[in-house]
Protein backbone atom coordinates (compact mmCIF):
# COMPACT_ATOMS: atom_id res chain seq x y z
CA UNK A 1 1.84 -9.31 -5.35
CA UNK A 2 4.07 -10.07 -2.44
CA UNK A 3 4.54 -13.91 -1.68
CA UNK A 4 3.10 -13.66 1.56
CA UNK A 5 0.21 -12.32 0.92
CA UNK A 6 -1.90 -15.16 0.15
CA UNK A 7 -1.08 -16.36 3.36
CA UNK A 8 -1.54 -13.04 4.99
CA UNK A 9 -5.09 -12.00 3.72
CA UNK A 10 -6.29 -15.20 1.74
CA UNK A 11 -10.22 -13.67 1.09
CA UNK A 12 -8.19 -10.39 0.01
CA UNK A 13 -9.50 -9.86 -3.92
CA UNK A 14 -6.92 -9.19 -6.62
CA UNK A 15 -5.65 -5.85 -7.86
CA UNK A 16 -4.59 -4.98 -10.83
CA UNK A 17 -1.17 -4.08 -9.58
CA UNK A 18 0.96 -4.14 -6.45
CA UNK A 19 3.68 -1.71 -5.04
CA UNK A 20 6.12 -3.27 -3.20
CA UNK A 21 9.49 -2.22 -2.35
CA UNK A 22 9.04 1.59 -3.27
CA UNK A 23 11.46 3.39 -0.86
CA UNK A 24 12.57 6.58 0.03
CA UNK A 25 16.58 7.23 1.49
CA UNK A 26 16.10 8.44 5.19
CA UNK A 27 18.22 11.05 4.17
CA UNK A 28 15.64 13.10 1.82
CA UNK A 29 12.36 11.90 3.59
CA UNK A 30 10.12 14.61 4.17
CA UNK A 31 11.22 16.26 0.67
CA UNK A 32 8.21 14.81 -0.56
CA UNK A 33 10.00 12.78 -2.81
CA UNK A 34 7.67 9.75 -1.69
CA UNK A 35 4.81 11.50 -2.55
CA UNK A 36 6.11 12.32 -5.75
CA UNK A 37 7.06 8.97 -6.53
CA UNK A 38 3.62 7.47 -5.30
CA UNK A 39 1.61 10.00 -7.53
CA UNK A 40 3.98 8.81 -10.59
CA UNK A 41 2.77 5.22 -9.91
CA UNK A 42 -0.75 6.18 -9.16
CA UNK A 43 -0.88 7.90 -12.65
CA UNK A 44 0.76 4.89 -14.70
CA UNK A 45 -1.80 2.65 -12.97
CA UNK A 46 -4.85 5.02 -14.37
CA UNK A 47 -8.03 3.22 -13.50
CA UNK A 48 -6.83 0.25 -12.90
CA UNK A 49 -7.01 -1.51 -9.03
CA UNK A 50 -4.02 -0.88 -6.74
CA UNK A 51 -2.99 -2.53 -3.86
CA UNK A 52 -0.17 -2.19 -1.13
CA UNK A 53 0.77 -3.48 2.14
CA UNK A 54 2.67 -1.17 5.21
CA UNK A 55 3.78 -2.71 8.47
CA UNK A 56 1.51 -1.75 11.74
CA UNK A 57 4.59 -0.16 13.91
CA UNK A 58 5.68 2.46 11.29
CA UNK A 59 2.47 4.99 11.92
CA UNK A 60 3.77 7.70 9.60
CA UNK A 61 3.49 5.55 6.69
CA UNK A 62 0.49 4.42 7.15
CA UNK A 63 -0.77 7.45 7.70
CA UNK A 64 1.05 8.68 4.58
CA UNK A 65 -0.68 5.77 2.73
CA UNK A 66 -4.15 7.13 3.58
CA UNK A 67 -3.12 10.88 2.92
CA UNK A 68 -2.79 10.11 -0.58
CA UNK A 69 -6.44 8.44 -0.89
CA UNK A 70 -5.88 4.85 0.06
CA UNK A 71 -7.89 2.96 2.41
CA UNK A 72 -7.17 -0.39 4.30
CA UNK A 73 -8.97 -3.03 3.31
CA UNK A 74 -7.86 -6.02 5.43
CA UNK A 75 -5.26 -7.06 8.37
CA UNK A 76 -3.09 -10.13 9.26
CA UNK A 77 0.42 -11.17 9.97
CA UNK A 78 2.58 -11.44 7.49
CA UNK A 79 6.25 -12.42 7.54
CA UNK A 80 6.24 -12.08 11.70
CA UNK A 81 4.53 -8.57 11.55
CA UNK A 82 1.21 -7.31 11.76
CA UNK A 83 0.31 -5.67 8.60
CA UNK A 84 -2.19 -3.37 7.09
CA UNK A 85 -3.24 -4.11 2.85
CA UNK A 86 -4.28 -1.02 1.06
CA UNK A 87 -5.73 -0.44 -1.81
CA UNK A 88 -6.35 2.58 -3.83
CA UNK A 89 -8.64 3.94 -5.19
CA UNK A 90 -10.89 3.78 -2.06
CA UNK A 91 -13.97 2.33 -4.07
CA UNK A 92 -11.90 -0.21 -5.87
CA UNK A 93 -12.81 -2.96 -3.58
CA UNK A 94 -16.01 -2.46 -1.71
CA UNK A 95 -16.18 -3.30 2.27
């Protein structure tokens, strides 16, 4: 996980894995590239626990984030921005 998060969302609970820094070139987004790339992941991680964290002012991704099945389960500040941590799948960490 991300070094701020700790500090971010300290009652968070632990996934079995974290996504961070998974990108897309503005040039192809929208080619569903993303999508593509987050499914890949999603299918390594199998049934294990996934977590991920997206910054409040980009609304397309989090919305993207919850098209493909994750939820938000917490929100703080974290490295000067407010920020949303997912997790997938949705029943992974109960509310």
């Amino acid at each position: 996980k991300a070094s701020y998060y700790d500090a971010c969302w300290p009652k968070a609970p632990a996934a079995d894995i974290y996504i961070t820094q998974l990108a897309v070139s503005p040039l192809v987004q929208g080619s569903g590239y993303g999508k593509q790339l987050m499914q890949f992941c999603l299918d390594k991680a199998g049934d294990n626990s996934v977590q991920l964290d997206a910054v409040d002012h980009y609304p397309a991704l989090l919305k993207f984030y919850k098209d493909l099945g994750f939820r938000i389960i917490a929100t703080g500040i974290g490295l000067g921005d407010k920020r949303h941590l997912f997790a997938y799948p949705i029943n992974a960490f109960p509310d």
